[in-house]
C-alpha atoms as a PDB file:
ATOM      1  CA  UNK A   1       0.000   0.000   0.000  1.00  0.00           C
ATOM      2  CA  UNK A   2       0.941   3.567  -0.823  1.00  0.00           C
ATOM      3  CA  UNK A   3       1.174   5.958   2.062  1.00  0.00           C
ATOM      4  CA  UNK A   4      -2.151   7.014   0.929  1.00  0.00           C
ATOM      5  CA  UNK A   5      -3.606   4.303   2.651  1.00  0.00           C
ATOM      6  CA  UNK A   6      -1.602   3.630   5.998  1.00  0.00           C
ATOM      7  CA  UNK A   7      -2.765   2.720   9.458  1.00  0.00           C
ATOM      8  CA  UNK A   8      -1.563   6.488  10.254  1.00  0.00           C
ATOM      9  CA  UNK A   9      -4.163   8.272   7.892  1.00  0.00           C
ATOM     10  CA  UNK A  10      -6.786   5.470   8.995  1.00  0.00           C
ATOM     11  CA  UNK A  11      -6.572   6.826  12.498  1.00  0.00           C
ATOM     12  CA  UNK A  12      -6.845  10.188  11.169  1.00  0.00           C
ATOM     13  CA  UNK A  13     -10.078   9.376   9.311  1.00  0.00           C
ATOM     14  CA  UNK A  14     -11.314   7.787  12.142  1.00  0.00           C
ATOM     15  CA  UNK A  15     -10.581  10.825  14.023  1.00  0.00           C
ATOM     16  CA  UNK A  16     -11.663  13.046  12.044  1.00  0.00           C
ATOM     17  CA  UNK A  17     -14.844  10.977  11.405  1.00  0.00           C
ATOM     18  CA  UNK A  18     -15.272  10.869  15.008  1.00  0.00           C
ATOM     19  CA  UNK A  19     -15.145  14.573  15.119  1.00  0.00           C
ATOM     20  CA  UNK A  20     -17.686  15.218  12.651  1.00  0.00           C
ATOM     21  CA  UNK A  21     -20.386  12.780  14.020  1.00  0.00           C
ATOM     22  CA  UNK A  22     -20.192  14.824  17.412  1.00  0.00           C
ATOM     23  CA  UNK A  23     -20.608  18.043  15.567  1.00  0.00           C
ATOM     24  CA  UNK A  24     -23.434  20.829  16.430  1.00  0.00           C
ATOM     25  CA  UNK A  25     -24.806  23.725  14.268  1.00  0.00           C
ATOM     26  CA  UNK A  26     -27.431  26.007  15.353  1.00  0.00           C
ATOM     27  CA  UNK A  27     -30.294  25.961  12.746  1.00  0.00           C
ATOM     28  CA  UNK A  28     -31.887  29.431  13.460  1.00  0.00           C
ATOM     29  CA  UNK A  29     -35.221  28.013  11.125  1.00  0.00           C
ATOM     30  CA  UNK A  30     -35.531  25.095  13.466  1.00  0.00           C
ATOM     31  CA  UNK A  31     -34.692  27.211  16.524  1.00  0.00           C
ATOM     32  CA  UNK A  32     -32.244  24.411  17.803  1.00  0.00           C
ATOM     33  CA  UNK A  33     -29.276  22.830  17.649  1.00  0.00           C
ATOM     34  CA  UNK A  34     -28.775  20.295  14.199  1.00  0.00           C
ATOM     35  CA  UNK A  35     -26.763  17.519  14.433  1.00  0.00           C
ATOM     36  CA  UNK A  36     -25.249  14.866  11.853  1.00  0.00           C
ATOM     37  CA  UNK A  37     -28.246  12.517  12.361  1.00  0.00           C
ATOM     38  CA  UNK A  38     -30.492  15.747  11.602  1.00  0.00           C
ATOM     39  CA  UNK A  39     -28.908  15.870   7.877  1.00  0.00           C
ATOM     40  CA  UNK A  40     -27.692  12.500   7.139  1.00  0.00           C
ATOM     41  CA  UNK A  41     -29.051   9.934   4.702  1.00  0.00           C
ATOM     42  CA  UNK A  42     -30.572   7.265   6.486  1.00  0.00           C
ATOM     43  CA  UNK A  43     -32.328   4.864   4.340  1.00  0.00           C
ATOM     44  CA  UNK A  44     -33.281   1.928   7.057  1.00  0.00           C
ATOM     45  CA  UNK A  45     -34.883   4.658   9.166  1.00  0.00           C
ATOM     46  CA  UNK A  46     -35.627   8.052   7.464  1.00  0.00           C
ATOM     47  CA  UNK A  47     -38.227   9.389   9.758  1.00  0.00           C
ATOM     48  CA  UNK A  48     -35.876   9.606  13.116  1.00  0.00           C
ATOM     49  CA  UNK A  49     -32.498   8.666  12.311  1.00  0.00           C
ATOM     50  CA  UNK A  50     -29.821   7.496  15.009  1.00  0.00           C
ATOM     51  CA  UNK A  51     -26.037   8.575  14.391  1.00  0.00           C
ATOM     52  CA  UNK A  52     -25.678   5.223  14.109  1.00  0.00           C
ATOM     53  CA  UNK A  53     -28.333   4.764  11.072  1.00  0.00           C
ATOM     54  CA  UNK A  54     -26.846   7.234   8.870  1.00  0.00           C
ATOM     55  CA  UNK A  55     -25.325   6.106   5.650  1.00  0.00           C
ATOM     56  CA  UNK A  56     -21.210   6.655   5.746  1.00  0.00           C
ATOM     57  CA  UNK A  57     -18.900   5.323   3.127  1.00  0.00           C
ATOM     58  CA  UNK A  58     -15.831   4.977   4.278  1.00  0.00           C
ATOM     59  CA  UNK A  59     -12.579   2.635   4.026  1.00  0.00           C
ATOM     60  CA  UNK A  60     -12.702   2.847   8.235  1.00  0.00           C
ATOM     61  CA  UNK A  61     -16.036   0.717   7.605  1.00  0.00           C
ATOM     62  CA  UNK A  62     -14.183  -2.068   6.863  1.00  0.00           C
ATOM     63  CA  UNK A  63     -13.309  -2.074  11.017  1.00  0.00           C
ATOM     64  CA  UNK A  64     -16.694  -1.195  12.215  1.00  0.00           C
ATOM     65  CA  UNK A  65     -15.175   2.463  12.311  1.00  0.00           C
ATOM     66  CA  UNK A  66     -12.893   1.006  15.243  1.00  0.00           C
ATOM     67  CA  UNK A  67      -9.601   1.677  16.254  1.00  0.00           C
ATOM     68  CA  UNK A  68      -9.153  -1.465  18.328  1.00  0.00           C
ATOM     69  CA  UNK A  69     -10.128  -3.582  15.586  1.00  0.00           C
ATOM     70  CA  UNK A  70      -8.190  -1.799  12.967  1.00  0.00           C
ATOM     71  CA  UNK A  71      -4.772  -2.176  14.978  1.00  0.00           C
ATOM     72  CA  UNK A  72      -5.723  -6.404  15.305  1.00  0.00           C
ATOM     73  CA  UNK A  73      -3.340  -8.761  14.635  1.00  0.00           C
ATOM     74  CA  UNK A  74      -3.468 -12.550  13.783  1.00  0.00           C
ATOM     75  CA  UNK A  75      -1.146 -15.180  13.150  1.00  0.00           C
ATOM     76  CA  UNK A  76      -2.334 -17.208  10.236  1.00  0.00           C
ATOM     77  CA  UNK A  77      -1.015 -20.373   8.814  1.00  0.00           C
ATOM     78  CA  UNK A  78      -1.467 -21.138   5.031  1.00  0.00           C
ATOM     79  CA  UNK A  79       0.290 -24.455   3.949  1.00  0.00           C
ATOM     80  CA  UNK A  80       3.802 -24.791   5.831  1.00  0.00           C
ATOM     81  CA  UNK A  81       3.875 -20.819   5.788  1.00  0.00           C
ATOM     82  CA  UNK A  82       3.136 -19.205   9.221  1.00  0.00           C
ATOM     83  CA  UNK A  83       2.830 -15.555   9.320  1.00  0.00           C
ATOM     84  CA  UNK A  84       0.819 -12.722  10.645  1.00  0.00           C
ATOM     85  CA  UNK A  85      -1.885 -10.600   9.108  1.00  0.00           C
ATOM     86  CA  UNK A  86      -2.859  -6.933  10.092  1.00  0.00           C
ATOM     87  CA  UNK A  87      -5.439  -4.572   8.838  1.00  0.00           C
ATOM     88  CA  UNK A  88      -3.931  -4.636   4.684  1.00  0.00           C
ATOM     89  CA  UNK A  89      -4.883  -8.550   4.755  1.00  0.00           C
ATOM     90  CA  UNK A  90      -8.540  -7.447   6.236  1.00  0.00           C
ATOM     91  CA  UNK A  91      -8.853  -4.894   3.914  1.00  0.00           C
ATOM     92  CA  UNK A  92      -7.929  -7.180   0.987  1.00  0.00           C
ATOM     93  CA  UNK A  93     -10.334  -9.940   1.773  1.00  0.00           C
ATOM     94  CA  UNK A  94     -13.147  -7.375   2.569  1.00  0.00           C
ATOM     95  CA  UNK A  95     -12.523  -6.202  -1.177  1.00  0.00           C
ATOM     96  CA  UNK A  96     -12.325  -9.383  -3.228  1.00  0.00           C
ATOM     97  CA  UNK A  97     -14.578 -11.329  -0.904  1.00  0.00           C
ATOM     98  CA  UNK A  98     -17.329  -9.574   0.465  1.00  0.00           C
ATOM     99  CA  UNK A  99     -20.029 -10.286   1.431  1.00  0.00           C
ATOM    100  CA  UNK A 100     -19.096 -13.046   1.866  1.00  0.00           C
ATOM    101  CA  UNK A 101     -18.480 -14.005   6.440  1.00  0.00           C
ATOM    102  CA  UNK A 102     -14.946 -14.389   7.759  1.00  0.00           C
ATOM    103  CA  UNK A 103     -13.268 -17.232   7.402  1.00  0.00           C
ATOM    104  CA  UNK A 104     -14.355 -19.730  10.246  1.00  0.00           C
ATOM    105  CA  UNK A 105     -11.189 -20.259  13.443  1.00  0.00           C
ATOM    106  CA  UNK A 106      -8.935 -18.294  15.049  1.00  0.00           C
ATOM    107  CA  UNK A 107      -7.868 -14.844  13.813  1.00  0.00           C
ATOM    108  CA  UNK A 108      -9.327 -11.808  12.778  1.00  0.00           C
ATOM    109  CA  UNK A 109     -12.656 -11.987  13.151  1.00  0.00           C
ATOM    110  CA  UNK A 110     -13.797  -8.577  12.620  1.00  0.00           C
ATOM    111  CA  UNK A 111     -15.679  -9.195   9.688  1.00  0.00           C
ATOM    112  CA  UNK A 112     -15.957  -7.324   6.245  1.00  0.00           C
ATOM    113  CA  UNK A 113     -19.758  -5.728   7.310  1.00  0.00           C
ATOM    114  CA  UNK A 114     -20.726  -2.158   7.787  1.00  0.00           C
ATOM    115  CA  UNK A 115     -21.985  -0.492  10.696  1.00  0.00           C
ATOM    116  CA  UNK A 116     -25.623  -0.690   8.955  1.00  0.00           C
ATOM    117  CA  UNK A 117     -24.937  -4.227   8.838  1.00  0.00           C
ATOM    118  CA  UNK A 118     -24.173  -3.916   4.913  1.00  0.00           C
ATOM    119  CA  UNK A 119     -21.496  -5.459   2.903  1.00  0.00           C
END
C-alpha cells in the first residue's frame, strides 16, 4: 500500500470521522441545535435517524469504524507458511470477498460488514 492508505491516515479518518459525528450547528429556522443525524441519509430509518443509522462510506467501515479492531493482529497459517496478518490482509479480503463471512477459526474476526450491517 501507498502511504495514501496507511494505518496512520486510517486513524486520522477515524478521528476526524469521530469529530464530525459529534458536531453541532445552530439551525436558526428550526430554533435548535442540528446535528449529523439531523442531515444525514438514512435509508433503514428516514423518519428519526440514530447517528448510528446514517449512511457513511468509508474505508474505516471495513473495522466497524474502530480503532481497536483496525490495529488487530493474527497469526495465520497457510500451507507450511506461518505468518501474521494486520489490517492490509482485512482490507484485501473485505474487497475481493465480500459479502461473503470471515473465514471460520482463530484470527481476525472482525468481519468485512458495515456499521448498517451492509457489505
Amino acid at each position: 500500500f501507498s502511504g495514501v492508505l496507511s494505518e496512520e491516515v486510517l486513524r486520522a479518518l477515524l478521528e476526524l470521522q469521530e469529530r464530525l459525528a459529534a458536531a453541532t450547528a445552530w439551525a436558526p429556522a428550526a430554533g435548535r441545535q442540528v446535528t449529523l443525524s439531523d442531515v444525514c441519509y438514512a435509508p433503514l430509518n428516514p423518519k428519526e435517524p440514530r447517528l448510528a443509522d446514517c449512511c457513511v462510506n468509508s474505508v474505516t467501515q471495513y473495522f466497524q469504524n474502530n480503532g481497536t479492531r483496525l490495529a488487530m493482529t493474527a497469526t495465520q497459517t497457510n500451507g507450511k507458511e506461518t505468518g501474521t496478518v494486520d489490517w492490509r490482509d482485512h482490507l484485501i479480503y473485505c474487497v475481493k470477498w465480500v459479502p461473503l463471512p470471515p473465514p471460520p477459526g482463530p484470527g481476525m474476526d472482525v468481519g468485512c460488514w458495515l456499521w448498517g450491517a451492509a457489505p
